[in-house]
N, C-alpha and C. Protein backbone atom coordinates (compact mmCIF):
# COMPACT_ATOMS: atom_id res chain seq x y z
N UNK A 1 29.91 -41.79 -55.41
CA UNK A 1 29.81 -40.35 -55.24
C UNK A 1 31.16 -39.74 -55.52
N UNK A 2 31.21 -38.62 -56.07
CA UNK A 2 32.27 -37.99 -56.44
C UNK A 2 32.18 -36.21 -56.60
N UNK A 3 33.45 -36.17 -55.92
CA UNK A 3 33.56 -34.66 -55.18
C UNK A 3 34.33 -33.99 -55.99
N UNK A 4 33.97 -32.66 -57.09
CA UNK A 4 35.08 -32.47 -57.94
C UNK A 4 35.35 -30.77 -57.44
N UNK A 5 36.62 -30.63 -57.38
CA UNK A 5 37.23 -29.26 -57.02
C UNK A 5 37.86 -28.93 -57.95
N UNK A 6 37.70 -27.43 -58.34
CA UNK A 6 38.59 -26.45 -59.66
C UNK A 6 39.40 -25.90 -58.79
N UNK A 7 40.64 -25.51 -59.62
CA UNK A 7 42.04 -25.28 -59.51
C UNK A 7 42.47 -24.77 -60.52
N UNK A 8 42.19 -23.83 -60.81
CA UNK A 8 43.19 -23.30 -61.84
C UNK A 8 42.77 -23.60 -63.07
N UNK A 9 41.47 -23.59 -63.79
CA UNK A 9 40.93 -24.00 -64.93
C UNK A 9 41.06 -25.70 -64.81
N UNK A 10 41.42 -26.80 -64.06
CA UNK A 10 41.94 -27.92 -63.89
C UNK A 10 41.08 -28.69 -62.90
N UNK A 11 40.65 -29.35 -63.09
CA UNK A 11 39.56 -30.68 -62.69
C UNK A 11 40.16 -31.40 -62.36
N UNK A 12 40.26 -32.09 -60.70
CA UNK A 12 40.52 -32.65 -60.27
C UNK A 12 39.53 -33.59 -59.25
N UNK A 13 39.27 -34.69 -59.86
CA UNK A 13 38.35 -35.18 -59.42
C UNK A 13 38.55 -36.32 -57.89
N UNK A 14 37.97 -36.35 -56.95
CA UNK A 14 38.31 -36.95 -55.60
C UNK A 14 37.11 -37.91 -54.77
N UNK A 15 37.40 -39.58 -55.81
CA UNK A 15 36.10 -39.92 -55.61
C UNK A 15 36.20 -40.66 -53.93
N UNK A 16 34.91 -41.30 -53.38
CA UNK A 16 34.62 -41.40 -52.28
C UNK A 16 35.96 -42.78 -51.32
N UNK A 17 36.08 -43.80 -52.66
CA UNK A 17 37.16 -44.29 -52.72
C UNK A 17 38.66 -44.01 -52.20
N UNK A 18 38.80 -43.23 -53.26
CA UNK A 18 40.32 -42.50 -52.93
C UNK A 18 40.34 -41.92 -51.35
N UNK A 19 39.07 -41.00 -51.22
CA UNK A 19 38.67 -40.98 -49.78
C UNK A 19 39.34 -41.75 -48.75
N UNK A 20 38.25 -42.89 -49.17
CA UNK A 20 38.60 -43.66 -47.86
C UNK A 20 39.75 -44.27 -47.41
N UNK A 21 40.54 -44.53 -48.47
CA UNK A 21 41.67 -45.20 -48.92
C UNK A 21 42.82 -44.20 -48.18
N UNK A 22 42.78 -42.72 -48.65
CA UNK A 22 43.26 -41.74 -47.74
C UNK A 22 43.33 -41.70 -46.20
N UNK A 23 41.89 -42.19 -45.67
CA UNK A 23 41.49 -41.66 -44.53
C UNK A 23 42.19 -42.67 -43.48
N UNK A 24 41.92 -44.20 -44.37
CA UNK A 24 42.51 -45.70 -43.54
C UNK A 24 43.70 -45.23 -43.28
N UNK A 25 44.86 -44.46 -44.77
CA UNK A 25 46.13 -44.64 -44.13
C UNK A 25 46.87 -43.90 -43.09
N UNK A 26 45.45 -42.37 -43.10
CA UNK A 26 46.47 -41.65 -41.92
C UNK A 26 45.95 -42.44 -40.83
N UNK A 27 44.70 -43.08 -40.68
CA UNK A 27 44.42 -43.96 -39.61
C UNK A 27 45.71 -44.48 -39.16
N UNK A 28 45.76 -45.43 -39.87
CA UNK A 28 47.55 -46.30 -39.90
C UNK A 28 48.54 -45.09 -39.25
N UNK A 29 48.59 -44.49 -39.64
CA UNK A 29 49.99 -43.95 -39.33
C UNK A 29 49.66 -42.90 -38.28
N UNK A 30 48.29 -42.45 -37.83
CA UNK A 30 48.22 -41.81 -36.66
C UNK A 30 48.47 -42.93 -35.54
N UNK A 31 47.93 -44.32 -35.67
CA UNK A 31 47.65 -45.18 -34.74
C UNK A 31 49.20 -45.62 -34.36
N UNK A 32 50.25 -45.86 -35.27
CA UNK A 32 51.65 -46.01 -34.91
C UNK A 32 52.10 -44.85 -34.15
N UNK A 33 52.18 -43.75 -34.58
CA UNK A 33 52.60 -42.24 -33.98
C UNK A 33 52.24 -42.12 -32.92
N UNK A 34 50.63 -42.43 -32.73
CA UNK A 34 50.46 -42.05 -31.33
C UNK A 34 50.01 -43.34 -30.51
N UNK A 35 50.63 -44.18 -30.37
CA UNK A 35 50.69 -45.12 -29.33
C UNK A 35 50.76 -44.99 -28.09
N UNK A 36 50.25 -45.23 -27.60
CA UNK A 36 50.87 -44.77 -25.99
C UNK A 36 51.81 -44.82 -25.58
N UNK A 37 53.14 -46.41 -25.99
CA UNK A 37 54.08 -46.13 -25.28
C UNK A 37 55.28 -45.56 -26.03
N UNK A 38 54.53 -44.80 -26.74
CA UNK A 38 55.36 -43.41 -26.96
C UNK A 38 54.97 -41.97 -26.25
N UNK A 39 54.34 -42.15 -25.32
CA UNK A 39 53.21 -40.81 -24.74
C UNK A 39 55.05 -40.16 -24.48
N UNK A 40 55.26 -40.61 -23.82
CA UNK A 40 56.78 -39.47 -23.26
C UNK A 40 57.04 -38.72 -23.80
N UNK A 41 57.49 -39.69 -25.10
CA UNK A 41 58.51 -38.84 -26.13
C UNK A 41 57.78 -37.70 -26.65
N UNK A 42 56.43 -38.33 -27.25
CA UNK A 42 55.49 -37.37 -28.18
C UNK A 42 54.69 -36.17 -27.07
N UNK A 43 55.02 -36.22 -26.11
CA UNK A 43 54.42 -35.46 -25.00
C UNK A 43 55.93 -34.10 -24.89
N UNK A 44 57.10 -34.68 -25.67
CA UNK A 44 58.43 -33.73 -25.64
C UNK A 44 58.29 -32.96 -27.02
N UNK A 45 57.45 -32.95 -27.83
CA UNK A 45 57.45 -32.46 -29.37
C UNK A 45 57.41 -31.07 -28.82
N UNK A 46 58.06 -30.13 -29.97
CA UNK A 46 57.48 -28.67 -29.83
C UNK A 46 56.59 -28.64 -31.26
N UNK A 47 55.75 -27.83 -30.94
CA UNK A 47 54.93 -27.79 -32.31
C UNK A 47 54.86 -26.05 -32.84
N UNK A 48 54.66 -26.27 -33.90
CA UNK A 48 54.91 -25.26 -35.08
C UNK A 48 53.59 -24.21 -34.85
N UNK A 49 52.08 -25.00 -34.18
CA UNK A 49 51.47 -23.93 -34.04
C UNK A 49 50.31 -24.67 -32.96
N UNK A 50 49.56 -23.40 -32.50
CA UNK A 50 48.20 -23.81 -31.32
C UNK A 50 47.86 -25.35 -31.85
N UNK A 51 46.96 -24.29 -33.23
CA UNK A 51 46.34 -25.81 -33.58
C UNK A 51 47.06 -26.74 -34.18
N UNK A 52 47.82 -26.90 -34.41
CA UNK A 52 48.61 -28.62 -34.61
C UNK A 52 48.70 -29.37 -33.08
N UNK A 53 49.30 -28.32 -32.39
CA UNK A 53 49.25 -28.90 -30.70
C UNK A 53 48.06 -29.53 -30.49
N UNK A 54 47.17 -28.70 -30.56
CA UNK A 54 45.34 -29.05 -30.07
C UNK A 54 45.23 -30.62 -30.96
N UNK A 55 45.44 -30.43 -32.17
CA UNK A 55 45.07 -31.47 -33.34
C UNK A 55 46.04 -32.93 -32.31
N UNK A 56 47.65 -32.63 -32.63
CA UNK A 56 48.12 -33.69 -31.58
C UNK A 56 47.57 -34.50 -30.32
N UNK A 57 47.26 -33.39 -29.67
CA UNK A 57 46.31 -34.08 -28.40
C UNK A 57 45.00 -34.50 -28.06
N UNK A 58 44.58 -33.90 -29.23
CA UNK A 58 42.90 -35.02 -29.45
C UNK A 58 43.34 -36.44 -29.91
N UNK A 59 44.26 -36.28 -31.08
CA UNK A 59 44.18 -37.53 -31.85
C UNK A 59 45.21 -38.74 -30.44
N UNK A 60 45.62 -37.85 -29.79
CA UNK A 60 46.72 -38.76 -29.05
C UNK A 60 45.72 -39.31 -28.09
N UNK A 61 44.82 -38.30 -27.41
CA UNK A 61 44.09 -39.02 -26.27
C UNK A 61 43.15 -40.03 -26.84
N UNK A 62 42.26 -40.00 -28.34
CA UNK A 62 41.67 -40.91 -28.44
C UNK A 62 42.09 -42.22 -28.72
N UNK A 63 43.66 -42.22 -28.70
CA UNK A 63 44.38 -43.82 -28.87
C UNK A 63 44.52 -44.10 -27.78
N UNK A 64 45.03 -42.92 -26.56
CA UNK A 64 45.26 -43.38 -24.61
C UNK A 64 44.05 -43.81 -24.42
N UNK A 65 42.51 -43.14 -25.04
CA UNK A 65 41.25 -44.11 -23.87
C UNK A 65 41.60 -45.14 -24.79
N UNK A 66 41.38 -45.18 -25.98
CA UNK A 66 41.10 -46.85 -26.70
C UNK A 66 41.78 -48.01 -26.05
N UNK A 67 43.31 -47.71 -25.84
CA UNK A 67 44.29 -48.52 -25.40
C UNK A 67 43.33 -48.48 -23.47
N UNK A 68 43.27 -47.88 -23.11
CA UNK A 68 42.60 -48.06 -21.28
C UNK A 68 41.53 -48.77 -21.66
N UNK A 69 40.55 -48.72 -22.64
CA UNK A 69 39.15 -49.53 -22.35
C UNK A 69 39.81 -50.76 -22.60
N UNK A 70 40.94 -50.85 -24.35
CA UNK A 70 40.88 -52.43 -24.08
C UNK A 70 41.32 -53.33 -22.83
N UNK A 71 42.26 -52.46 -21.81
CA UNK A 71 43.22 -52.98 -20.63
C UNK A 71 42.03 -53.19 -20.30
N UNK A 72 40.74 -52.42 -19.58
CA UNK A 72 39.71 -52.34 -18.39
C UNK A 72 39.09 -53.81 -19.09
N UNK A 73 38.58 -53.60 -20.61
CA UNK A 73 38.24 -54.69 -21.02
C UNK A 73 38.62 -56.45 -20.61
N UNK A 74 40.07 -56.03 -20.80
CA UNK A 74 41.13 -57.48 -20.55
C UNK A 74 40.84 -57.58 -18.97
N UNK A 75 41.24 -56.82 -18.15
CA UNK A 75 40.98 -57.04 -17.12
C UNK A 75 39.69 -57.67 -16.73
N UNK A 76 38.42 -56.88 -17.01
CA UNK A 76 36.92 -57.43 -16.63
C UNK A 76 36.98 -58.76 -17.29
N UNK A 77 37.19 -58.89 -18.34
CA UNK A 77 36.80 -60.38 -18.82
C UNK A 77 37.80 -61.05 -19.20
N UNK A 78 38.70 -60.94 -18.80
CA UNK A 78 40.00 -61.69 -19.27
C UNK A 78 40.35 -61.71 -20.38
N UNK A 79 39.98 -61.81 -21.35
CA UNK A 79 39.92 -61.70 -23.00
C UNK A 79 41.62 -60.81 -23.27
């Protein structure tokens, strides 16, 4: 599948691929950024606007539960 957007008389085509390939790496690099045991520091940022703040703290809390289920996880079953 392939998603094409005009620009300026200019075709730029953005297939599902490139996509995903995109999507893995901010994965990657949200998942380093927002680690938990950086919550302090990244909890000291000033931000440039509402929504980047808002955007920050969704993406931050869904790495704080991930990181708590796997602890609750480790804990319940030792694993």
């Amino acid at each position: 599948m392939t998603t094409v957007y005009r620009k300026e008389e200019k075709t730029m085509e953005y297939t599902t691929n490139e996509a995903a390939k995109n999507m893995h790496e901010a994965y990657l690099k949200c998942k380093t950024v927002f680690d938990p045991k950086h919550l302090l520091v990244n909890n000291r940022v000033d931000f440039e606007s509402e929504e980047e703040e808002f955007f920050y703290k969704i993406v931050g809390d869904f790495f704080l539960q991930r990181k708590q289920m796997e602890t609750i996880e480790h804990e319940k079953y030792g694993k």
